[in-house]
C-alpha atoms as a PDB file:
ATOM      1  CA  UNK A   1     -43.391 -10.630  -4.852  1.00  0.00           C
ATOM      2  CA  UNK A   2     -41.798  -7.927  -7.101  1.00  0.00           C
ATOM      3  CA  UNK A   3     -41.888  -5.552  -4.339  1.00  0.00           C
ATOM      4  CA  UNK A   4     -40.173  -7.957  -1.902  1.00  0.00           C
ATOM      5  CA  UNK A   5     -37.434  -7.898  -3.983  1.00  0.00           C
ATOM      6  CA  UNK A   6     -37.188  -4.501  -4.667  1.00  0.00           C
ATOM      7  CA  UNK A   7     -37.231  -3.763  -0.998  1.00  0.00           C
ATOM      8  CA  UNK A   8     -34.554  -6.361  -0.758  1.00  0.00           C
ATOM      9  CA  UNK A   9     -32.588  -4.965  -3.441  1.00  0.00           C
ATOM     10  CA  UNK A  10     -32.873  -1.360  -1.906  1.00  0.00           C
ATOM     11  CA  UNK A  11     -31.729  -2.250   1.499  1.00  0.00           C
ATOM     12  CA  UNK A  12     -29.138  -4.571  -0.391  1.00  0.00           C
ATOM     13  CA  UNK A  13     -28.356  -1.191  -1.912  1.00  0.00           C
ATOM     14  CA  UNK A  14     -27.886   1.266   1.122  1.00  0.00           C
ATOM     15  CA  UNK A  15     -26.174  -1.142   2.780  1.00  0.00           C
ATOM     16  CA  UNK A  16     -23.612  -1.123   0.745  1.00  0.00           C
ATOM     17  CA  UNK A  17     -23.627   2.586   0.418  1.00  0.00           C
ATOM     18  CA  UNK A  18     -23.353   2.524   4.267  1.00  0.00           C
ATOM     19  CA  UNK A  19     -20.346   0.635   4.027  1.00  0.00           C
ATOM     20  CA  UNK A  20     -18.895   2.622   1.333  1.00  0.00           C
ATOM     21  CA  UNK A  21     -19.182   6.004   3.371  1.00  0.00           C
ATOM     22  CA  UNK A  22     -18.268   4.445   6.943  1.00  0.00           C
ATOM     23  CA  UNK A  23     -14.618   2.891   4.909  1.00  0.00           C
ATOM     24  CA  UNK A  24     -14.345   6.475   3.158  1.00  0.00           C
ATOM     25  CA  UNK A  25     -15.383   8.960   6.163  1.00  0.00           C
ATOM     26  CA  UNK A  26     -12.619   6.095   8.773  1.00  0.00           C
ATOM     27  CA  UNK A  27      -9.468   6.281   5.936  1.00  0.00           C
ATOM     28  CA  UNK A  28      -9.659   9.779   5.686  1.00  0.00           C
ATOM     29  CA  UNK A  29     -10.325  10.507   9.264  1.00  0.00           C
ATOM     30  CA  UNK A  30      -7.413   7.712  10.004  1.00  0.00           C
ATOM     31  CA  UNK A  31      -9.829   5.815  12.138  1.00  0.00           C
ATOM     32  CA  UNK A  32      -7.604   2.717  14.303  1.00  0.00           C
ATOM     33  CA  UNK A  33     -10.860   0.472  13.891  1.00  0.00           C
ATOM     34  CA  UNK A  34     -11.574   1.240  10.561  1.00  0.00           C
ATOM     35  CA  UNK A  35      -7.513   0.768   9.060  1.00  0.00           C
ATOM     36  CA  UNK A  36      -7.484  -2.121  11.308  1.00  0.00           C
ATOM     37  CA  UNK A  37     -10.342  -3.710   9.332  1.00  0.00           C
ATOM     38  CA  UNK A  38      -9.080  -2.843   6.268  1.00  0.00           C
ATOM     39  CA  UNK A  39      -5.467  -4.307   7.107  1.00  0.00           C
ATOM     40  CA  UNK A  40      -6.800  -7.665   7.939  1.00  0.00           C
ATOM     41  CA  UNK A  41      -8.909  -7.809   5.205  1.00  0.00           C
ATOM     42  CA  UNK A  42      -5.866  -6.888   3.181  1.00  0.00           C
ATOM     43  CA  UNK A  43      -3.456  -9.424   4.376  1.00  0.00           C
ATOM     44  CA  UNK A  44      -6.240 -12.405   4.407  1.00  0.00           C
ATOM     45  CA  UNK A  45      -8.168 -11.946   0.656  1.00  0.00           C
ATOM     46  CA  UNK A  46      -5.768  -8.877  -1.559  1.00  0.00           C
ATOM     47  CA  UNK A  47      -2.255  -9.549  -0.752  1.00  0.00           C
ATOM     48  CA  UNK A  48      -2.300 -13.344  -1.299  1.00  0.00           C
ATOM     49  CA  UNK A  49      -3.911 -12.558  -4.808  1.00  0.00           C
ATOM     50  CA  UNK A  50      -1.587  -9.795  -5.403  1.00  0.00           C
ATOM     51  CA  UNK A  51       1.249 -11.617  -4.523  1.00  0.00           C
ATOM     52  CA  UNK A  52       0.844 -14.051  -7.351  1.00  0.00           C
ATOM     53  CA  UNK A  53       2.177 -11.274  -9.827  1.00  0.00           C
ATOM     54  CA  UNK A  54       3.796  -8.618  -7.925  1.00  0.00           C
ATOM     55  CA  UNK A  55       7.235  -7.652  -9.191  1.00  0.00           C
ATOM     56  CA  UNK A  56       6.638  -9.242 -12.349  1.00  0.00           C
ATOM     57  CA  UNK A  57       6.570  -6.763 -15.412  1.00  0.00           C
ATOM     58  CA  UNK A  58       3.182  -5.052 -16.057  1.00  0.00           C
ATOM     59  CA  UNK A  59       2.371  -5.729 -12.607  1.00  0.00           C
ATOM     60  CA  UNK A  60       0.143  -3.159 -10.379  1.00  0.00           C
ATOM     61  CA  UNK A  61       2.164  -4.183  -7.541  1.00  0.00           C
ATOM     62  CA  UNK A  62       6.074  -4.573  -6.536  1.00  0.00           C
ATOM     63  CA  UNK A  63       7.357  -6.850  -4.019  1.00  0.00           C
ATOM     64  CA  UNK A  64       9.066  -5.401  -0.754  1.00  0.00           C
ATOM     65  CA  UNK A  65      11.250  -7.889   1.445  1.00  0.00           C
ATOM     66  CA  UNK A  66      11.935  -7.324   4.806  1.00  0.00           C
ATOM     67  CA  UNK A  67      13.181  -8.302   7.740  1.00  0.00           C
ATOM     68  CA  UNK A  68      10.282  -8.606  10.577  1.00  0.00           C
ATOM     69  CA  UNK A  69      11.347  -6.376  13.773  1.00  0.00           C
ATOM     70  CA  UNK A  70      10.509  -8.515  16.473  1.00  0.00           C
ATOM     71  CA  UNK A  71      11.099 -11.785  14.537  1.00  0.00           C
ATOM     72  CA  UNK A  72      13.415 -11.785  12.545  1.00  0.00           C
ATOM     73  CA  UNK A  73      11.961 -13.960  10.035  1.00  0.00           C
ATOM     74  CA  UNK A  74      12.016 -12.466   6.031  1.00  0.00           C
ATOM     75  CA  UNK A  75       8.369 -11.138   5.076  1.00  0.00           C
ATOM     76  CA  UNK A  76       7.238 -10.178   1.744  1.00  0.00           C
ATOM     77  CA  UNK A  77       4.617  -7.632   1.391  1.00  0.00           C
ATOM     78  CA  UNK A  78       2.807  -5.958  -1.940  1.00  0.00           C
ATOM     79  CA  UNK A  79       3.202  -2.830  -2.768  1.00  0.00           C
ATOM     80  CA  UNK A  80       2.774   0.115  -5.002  1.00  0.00           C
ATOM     81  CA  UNK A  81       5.882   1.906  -5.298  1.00  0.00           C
ATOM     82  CA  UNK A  82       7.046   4.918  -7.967  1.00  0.00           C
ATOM     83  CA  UNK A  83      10.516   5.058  -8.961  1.00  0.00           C
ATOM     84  CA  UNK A  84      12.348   7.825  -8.867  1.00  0.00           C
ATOM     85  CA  UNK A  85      15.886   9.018  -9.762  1.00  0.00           C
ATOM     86  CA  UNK A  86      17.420   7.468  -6.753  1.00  0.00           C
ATOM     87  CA  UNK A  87      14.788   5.249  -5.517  1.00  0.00           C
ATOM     88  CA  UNK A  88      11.333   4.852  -4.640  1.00  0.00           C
ATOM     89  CA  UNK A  89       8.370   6.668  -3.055  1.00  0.00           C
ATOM     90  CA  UNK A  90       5.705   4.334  -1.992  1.00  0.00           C
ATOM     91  CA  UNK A  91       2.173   6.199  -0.456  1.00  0.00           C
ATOM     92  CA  UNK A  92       1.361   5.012   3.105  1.00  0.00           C
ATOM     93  CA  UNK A  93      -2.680   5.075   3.303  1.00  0.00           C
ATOM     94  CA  UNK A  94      -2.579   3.479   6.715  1.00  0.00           C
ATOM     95  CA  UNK A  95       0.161   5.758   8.269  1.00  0.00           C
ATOM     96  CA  UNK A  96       3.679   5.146   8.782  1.00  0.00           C
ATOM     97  CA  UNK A  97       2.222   2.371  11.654  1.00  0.00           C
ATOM     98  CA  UNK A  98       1.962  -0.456   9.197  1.00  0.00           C
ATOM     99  CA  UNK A  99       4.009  -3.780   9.916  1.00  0.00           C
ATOM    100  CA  UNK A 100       6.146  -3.570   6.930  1.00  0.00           C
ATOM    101  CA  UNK A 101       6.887   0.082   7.359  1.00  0.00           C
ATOM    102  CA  UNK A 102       8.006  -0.457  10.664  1.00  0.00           C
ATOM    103  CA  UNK A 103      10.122  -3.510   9.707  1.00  0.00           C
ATOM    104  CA  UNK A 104      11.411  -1.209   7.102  1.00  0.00           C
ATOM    105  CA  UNK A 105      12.378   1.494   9.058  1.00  0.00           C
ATOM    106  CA  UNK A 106      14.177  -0.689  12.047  1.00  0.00           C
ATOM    107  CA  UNK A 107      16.326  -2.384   9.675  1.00  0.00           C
ATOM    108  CA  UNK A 108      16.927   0.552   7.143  1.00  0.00           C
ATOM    109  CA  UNK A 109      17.233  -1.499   4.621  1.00  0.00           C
ATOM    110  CA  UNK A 110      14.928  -3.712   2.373  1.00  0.00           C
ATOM    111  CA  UNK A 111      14.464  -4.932  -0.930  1.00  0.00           C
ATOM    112  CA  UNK A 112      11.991  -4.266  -3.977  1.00  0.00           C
ATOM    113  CA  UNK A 113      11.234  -6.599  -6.949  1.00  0.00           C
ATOM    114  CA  UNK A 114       9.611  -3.978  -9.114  1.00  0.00           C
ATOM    115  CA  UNK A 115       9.025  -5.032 -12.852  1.00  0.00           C
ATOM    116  CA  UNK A 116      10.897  -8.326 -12.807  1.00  0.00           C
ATOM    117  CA  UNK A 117      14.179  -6.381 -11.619  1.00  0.00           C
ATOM    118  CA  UNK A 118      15.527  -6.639  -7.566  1.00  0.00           C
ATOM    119  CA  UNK A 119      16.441  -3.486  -6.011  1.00  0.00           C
ATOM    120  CA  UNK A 120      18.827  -3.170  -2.781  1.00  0.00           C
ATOM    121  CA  UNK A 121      16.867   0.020  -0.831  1.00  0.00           C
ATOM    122  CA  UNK A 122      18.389   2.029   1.879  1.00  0.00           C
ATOM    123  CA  UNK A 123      17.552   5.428   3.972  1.00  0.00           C
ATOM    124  CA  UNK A 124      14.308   4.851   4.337  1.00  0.00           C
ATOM    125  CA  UNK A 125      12.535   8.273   5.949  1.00  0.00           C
ATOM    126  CA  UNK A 126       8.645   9.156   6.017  1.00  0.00           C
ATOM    127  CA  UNK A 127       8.229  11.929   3.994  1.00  0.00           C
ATOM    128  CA  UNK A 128       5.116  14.161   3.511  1.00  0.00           C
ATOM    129  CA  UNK A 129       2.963  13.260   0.528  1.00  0.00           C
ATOM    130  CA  UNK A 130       3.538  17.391  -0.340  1.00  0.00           C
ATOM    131  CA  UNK A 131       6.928  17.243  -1.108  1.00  0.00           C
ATOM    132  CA  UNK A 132       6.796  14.544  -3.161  1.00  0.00           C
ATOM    133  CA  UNK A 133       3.595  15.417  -5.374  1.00  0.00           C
ATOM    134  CA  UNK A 134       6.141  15.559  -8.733  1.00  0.00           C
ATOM    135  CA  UNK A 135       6.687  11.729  -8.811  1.00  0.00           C
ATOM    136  CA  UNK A 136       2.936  10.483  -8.648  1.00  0.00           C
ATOM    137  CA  UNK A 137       0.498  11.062 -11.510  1.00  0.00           C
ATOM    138  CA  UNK A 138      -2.446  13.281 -11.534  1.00  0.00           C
ATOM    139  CA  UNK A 139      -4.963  10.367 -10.650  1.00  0.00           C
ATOM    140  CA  UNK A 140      -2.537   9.155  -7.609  1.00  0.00           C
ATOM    141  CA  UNK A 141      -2.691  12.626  -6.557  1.00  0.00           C
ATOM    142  CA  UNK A 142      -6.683  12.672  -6.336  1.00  0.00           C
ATOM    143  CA  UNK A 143      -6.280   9.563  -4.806  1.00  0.00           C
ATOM    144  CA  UNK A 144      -4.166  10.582  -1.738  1.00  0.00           C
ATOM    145  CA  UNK A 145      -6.744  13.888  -1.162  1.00  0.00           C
ATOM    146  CA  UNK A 146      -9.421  11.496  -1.493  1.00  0.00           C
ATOM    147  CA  UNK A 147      -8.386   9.271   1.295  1.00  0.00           C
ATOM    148  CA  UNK A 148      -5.899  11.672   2.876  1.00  0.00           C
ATOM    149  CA  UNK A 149      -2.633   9.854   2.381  1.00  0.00           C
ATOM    150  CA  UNK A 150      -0.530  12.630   3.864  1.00  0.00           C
ATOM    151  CA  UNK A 151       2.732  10.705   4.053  1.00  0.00           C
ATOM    152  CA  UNK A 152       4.668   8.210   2.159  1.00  0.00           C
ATOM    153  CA  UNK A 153       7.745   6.085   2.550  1.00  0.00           C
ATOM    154  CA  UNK A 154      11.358   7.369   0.324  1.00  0.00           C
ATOM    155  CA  UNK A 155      14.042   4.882   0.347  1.00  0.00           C
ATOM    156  CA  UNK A 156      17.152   5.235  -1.779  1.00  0.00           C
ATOM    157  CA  UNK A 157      18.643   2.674  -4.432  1.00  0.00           C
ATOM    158  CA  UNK A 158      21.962   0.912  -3.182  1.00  0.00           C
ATOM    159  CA  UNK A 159      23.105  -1.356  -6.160  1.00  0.00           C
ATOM    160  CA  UNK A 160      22.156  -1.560  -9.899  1.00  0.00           C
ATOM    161  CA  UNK A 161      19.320  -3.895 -10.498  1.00  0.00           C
ATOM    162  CA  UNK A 162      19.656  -7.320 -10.861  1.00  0.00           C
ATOM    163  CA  UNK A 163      17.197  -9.518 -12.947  1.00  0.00           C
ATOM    164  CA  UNK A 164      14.692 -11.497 -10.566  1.00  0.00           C
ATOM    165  CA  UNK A 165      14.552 -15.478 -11.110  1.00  0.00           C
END
């Protein structure tokens, strides 16, 4: 019995380590199937449950708003942005061919609740990850060469920040 479920445990085991390299080897390689996978799984079970705090102070994520390209219709997305002098930097680990980015880029505008204040954004460009090493912190940066984030989105602040409700 105790070797049934050690054999159970090790194939339990590699699977998951199978997994694990296959999600690795496809983000850094920018596999479609493999972001694609990751996306949905993103928008169905993390960004619902990061949603719930996002913007809020202390929060790991900020809120951006945007206007959907094809629909029209306001969308909310979580996100991870840094703030910098004049605006924020926010890493793109799927590419610059995510929804939101897209969204972001037709309208050129947007808006960020980050840490319970609301930002208008504007200019928004894709910028390589390179040039903008200085405003992420030494474990982002591992981070990005880890997975290969090679790009991220700049957008520029428009207005003072106003408190969120």
């Amino acid at each position: 019995m105790w070797r049934g479920l050690a054999r159970v445990g090790l194939v339990a085991l590699a699977l998951c380590l199978s997994v694990l390299v296959v999600f690795l080897v496809g983000m850094r390689a920018k596999s479609p199937r493999v972001q694609r996978a990751v996306r949905q799984m993103n928008k169905a079970y993390w960004n619902p449950r990061a949603m719930a705090t996002a913007g809020t102070p202390g929060a790991y994520a900020s809120v951006v708003h945007h206007v959907g390209r094809r629909s029209g219709t306001t969308r909310s997305t979580p996100v991870v942005p840094v703030a910098t002098d004049d605006g924020f930097v926010v890493a793109l680990p799927y590419g610059p061919g995510a929804d939101w980015v897209q969204n972001v880029l037709a309208a050129g505008a947007a808006t960020i609740v980050h840490e319970g204040e609301i930002y208008e954004v504007t200019d928004p460009e894709i910028v390589p990850t390179a040039e903008l090493d200085a405003h992420f912190t030494a474990s982002d940066r591992r981070t990005q060469r880890l997975f290969n984030v090679d790009r991220c989105l700049r957008v520029r602040r428009v207005t003072a920040p106003t408190p969120s409700p």
